[in-house]
PDB file of N, CA and C in Angstrom:
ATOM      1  N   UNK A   1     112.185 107.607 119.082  1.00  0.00           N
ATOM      2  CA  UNK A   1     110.946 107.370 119.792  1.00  0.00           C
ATOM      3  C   UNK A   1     111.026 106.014 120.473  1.00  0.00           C
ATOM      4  N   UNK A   2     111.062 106.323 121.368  1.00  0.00           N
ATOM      5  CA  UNK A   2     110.511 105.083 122.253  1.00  0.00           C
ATOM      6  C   UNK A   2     108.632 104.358 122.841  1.00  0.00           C
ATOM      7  N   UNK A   3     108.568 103.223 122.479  1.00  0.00           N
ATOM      8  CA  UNK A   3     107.130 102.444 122.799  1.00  0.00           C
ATOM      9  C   UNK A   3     107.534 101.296 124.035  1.00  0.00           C
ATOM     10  N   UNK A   4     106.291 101.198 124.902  1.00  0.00           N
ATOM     11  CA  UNK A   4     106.325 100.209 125.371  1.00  0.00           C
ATOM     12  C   UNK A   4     105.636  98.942 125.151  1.00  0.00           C
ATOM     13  N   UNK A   5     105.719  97.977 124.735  1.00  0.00           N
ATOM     14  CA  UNK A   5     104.735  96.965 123.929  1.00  0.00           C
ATOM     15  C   UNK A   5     105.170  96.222 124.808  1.00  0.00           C
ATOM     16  N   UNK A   6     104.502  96.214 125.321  1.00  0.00           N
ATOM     17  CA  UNK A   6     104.112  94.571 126.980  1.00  0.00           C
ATOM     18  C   UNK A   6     104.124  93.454 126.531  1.00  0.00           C
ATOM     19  N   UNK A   7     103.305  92.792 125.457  1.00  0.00           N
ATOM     20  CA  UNK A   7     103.072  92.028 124.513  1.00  0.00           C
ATOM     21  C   UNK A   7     104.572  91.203 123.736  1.00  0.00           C
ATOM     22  N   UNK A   8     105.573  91.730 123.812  1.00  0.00           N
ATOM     23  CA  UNK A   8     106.808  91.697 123.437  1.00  0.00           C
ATOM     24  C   UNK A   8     107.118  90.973 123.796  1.00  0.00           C
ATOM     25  N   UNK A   9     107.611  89.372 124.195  1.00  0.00           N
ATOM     26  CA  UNK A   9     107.739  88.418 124.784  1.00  0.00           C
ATOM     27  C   UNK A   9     108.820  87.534 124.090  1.00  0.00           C
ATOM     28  N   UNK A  10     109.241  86.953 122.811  1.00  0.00           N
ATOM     29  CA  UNK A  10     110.427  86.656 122.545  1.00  0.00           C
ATOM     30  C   UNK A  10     110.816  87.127 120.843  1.00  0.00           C
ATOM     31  N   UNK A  11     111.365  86.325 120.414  1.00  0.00           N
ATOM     32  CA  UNK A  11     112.036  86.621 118.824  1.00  0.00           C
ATOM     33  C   UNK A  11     111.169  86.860 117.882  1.00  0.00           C
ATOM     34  N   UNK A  12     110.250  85.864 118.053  1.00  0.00           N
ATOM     35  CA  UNK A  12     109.431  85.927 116.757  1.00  0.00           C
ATOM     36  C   UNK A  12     108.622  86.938 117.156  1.00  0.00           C
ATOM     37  N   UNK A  13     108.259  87.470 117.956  1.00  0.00           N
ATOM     38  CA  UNK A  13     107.815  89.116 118.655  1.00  0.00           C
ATOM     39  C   UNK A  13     108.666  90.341 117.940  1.00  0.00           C
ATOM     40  N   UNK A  14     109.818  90.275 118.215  1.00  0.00           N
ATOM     41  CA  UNK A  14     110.550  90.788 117.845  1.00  0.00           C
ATOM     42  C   UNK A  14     110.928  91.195 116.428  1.00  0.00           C
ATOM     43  N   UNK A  15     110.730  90.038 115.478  1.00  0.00           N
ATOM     44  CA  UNK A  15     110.915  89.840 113.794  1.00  0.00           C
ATOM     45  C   UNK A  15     109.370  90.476 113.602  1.00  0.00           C
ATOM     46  N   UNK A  16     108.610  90.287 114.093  1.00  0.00           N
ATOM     47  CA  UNK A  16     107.223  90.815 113.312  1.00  0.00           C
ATOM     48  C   UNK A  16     107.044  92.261 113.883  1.00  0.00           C
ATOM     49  N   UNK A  17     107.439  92.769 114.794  1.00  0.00           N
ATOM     50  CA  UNK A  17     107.382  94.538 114.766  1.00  0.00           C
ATOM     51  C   UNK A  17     108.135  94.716 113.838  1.00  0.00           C
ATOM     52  N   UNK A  18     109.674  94.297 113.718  1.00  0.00           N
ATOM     53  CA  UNK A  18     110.661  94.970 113.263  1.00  0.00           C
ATOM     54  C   UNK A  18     109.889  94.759 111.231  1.00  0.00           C
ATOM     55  N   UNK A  19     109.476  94.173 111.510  1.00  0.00           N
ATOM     56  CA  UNK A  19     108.735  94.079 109.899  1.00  0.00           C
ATOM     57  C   UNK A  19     107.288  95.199 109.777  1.00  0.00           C
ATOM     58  N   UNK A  20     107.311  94.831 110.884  1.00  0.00           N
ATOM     59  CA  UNK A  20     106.102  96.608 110.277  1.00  0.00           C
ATOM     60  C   UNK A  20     106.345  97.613 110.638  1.00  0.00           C
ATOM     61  N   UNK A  21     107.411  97.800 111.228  1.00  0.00           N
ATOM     62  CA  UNK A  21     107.762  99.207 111.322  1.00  0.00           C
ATOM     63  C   UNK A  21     108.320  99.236 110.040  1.00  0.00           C
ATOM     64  N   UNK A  22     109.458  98.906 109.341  1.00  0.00           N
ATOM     65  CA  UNK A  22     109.904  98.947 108.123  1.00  0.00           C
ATOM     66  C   UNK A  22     108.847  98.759 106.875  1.00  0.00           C
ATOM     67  N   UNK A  23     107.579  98.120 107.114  1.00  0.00           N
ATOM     68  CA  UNK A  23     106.745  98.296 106.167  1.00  0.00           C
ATOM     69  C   UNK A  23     106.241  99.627 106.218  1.00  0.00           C
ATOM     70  N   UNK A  24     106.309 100.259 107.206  1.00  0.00           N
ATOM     71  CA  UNK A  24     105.870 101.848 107.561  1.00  0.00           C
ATOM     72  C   UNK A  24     107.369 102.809 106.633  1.00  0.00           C
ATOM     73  N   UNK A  25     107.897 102.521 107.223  1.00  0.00           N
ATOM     74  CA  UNK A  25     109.514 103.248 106.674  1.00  0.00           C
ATOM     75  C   UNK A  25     110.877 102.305 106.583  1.00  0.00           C
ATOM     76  N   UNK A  26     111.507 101.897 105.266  1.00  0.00           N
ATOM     77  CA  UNK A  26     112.416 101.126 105.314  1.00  0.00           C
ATOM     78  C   UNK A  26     113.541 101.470 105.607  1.00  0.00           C
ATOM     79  N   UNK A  27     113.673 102.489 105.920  1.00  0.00           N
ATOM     80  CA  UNK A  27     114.896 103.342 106.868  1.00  0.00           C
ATOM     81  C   UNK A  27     114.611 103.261 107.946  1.00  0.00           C
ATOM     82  N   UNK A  28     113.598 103.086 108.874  1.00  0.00           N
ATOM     83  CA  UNK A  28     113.807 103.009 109.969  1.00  0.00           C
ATOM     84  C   UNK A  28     114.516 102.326 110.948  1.00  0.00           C
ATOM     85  N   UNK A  29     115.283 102.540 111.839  1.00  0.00           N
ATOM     86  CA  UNK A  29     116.333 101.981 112.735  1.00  0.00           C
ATOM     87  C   UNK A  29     115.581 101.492 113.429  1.00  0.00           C
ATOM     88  N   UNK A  30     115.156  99.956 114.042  1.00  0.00           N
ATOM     89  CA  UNK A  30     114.178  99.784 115.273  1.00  0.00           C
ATOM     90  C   UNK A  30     115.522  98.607 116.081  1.00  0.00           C
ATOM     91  N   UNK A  31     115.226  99.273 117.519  1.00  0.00           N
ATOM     92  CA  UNK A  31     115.702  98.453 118.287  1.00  0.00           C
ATOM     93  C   UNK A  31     115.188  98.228 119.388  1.00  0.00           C
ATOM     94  N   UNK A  32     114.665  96.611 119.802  1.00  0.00           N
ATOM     95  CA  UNK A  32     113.686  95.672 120.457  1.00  0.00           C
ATOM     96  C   UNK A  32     115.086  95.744 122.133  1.00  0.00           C
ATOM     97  N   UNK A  33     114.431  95.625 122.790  1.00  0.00           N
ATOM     98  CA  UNK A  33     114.566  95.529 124.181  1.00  0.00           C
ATOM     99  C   UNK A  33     113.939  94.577 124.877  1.00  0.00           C
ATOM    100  N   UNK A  34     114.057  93.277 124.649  1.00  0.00           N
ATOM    101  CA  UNK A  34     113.109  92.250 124.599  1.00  0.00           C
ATOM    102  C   UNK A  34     112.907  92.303 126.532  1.00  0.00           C
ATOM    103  N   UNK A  35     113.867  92.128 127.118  1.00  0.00           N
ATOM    104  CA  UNK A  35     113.555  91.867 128.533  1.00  0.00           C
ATOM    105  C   UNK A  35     112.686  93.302 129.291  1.00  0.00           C
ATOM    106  N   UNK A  36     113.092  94.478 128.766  1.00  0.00           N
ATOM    107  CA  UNK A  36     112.237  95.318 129.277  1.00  0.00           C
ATOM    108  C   UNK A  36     110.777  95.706 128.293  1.00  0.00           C
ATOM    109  N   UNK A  37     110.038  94.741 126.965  1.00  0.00           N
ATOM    110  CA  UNK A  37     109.512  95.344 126.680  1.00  0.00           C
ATOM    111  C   UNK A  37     108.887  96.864 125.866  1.00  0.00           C
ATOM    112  N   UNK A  38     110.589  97.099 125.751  1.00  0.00           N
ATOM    113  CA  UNK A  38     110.887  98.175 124.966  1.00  0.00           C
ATOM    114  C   UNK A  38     111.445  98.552 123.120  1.00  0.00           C
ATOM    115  N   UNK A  39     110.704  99.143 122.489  1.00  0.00           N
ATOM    116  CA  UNK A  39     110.915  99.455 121.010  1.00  0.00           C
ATOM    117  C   UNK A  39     111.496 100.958 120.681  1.00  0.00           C
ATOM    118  N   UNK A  40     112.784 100.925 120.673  1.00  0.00           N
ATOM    119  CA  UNK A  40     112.851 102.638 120.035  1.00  0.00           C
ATOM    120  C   UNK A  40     112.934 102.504 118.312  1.00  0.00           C
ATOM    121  N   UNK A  41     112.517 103.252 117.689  1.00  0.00           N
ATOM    122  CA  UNK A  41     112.426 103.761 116.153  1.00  0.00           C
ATOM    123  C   UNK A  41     112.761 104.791 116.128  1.00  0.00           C
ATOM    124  N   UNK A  42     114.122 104.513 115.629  1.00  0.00           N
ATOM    125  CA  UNK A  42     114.520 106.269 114.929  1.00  0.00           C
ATOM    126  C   UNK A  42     114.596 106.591 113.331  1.00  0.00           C
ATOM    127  N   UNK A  43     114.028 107.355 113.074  1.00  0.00           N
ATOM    128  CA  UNK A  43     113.340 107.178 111.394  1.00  0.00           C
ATOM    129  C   UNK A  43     114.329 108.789 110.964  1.00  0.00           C
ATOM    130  N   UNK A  44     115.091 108.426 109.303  1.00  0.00           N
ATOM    131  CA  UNK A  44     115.516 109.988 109.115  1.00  0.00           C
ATOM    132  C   UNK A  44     114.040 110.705 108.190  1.00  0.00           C
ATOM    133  N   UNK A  45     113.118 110.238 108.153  1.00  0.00           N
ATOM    134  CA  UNK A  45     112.202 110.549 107.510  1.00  0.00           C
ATOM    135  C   UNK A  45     110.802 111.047 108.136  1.00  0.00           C
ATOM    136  N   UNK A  46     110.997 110.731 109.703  1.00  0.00           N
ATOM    137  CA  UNK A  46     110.312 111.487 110.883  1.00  0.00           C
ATOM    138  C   UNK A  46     108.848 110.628 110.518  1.00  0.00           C
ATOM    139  N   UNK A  47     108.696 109.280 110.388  1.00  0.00           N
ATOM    140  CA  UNK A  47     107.285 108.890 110.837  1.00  0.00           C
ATOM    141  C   UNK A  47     106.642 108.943 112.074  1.00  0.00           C
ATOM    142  N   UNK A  48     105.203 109.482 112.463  1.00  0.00           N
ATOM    143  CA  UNK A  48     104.683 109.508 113.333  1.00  0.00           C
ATOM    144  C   UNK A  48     104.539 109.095 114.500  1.00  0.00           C
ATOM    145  N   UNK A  49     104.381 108.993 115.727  1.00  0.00           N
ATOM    146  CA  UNK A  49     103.923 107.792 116.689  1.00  0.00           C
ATOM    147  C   UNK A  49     102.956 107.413 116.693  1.00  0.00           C
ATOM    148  N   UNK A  50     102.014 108.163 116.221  1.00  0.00           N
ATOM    149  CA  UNK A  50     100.580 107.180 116.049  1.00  0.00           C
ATOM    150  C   UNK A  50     100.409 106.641 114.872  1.00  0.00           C
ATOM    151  N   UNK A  51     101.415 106.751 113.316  1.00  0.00           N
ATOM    152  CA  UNK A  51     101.656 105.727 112.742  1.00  0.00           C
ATOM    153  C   UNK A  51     102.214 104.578 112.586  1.00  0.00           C
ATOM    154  N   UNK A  52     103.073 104.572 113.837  1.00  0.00           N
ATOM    155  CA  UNK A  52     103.813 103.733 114.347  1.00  0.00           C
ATOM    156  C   UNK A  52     102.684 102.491 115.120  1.00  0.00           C
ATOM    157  N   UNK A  53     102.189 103.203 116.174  1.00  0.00           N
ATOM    158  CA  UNK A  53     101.518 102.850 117.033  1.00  0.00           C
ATOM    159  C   UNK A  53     100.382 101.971 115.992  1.00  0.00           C
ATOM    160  N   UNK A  54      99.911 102.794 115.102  1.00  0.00           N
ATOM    161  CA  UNK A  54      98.544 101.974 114.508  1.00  0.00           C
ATOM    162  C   UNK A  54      99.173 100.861 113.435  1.00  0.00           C
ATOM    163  N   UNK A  55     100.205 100.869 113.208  1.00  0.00           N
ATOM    164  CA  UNK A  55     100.838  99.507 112.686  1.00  0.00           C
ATOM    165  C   UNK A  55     101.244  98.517 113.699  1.00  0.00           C
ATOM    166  N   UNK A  56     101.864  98.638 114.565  1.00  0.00           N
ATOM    167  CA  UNK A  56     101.710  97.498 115.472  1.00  0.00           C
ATOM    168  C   UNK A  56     100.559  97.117 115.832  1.00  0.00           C
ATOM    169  N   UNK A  57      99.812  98.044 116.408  1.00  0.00           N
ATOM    170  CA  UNK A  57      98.349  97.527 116.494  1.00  0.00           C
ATOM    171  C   UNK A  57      97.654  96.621 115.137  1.00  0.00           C
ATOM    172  N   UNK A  58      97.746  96.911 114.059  1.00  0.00           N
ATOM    173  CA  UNK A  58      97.247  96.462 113.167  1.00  0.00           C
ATOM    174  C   UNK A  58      98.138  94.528 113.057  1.00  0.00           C
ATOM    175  N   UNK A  59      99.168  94.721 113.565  1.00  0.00           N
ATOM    176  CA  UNK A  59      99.393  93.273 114.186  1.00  0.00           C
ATOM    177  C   UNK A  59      99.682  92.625 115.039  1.00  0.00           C
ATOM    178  N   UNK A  60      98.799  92.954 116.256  1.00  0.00           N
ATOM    179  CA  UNK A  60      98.057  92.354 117.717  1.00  0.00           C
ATOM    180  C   UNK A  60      98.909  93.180 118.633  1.00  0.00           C
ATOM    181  N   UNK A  61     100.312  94.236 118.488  1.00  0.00           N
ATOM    182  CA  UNK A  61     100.504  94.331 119.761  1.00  0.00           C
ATOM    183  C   UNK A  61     100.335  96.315 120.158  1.00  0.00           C
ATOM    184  N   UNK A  62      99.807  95.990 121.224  1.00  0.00           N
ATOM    185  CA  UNK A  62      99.683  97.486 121.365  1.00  0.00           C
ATOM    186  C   UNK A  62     100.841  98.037 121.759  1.00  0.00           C
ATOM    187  N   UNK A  63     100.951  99.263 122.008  1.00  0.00           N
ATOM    188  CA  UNK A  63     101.653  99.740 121.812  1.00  0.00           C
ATOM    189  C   UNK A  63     101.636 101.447 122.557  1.00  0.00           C
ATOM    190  N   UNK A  64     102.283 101.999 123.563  1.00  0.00           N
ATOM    191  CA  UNK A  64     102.459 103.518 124.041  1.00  0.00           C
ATOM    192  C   UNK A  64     103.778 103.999 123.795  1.00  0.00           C
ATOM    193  N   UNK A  65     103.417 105.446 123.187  1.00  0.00           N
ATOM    194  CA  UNK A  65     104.482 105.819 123.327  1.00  0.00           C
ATOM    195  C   UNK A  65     105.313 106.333 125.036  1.00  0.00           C
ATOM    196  N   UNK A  66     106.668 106.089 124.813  1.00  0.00           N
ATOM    197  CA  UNK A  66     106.883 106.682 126.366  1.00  0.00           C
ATOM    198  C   UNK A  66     107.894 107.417 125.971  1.00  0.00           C
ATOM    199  N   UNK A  67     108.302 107.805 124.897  1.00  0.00           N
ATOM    200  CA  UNK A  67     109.707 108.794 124.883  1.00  0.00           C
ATOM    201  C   UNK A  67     109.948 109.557 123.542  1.00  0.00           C
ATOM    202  N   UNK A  68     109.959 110.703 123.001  1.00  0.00           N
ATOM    203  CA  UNK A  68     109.766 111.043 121.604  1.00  0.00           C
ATOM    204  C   UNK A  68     108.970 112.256 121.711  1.00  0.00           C
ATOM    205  N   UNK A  69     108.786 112.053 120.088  1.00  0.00           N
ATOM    206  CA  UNK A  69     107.734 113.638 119.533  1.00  0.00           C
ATOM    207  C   UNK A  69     106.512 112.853 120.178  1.00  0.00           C
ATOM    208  N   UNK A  70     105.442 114.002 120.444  1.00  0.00           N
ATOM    209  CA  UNK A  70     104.074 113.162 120.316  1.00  0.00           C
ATOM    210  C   UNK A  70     103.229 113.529 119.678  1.00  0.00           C
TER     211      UNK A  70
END
């Protein structure tokens, strides 16, 4: 699954998704795309996108999906 989080702007951006997505699923694979703004999560345990989505939200950055299940 791929998100676009606009909000995404440098490292420490970067360390705090990658920490709640894994607070969501600690298997999850997340990889940050810092210059385009881009998050894919590939989970072998198939978490949601709108659980995805409502954990980033739950720490300031929003978040669409643009590529994935929906």
């Amino acid at each position: 699954m791929k998100f676009s989080v606009p909000d995404m702007t440098c490292n420490h951006c970067v360390q705090s998704i990658t920490k709640a997505v894994h607070e969501v699923s600690s298997e999850a694979q997340v990889v940050c795309d810092l210059p385009n703004h881009v998050v894919e999560v590939s989970d072998p345990v198939s978490i949601s996108p709108e659980r995805l989505v409502s954990a980033l939200d739950d720490i300031g950055f929003e978040a669409k999906l643009i590529e994935g299940e929906a």
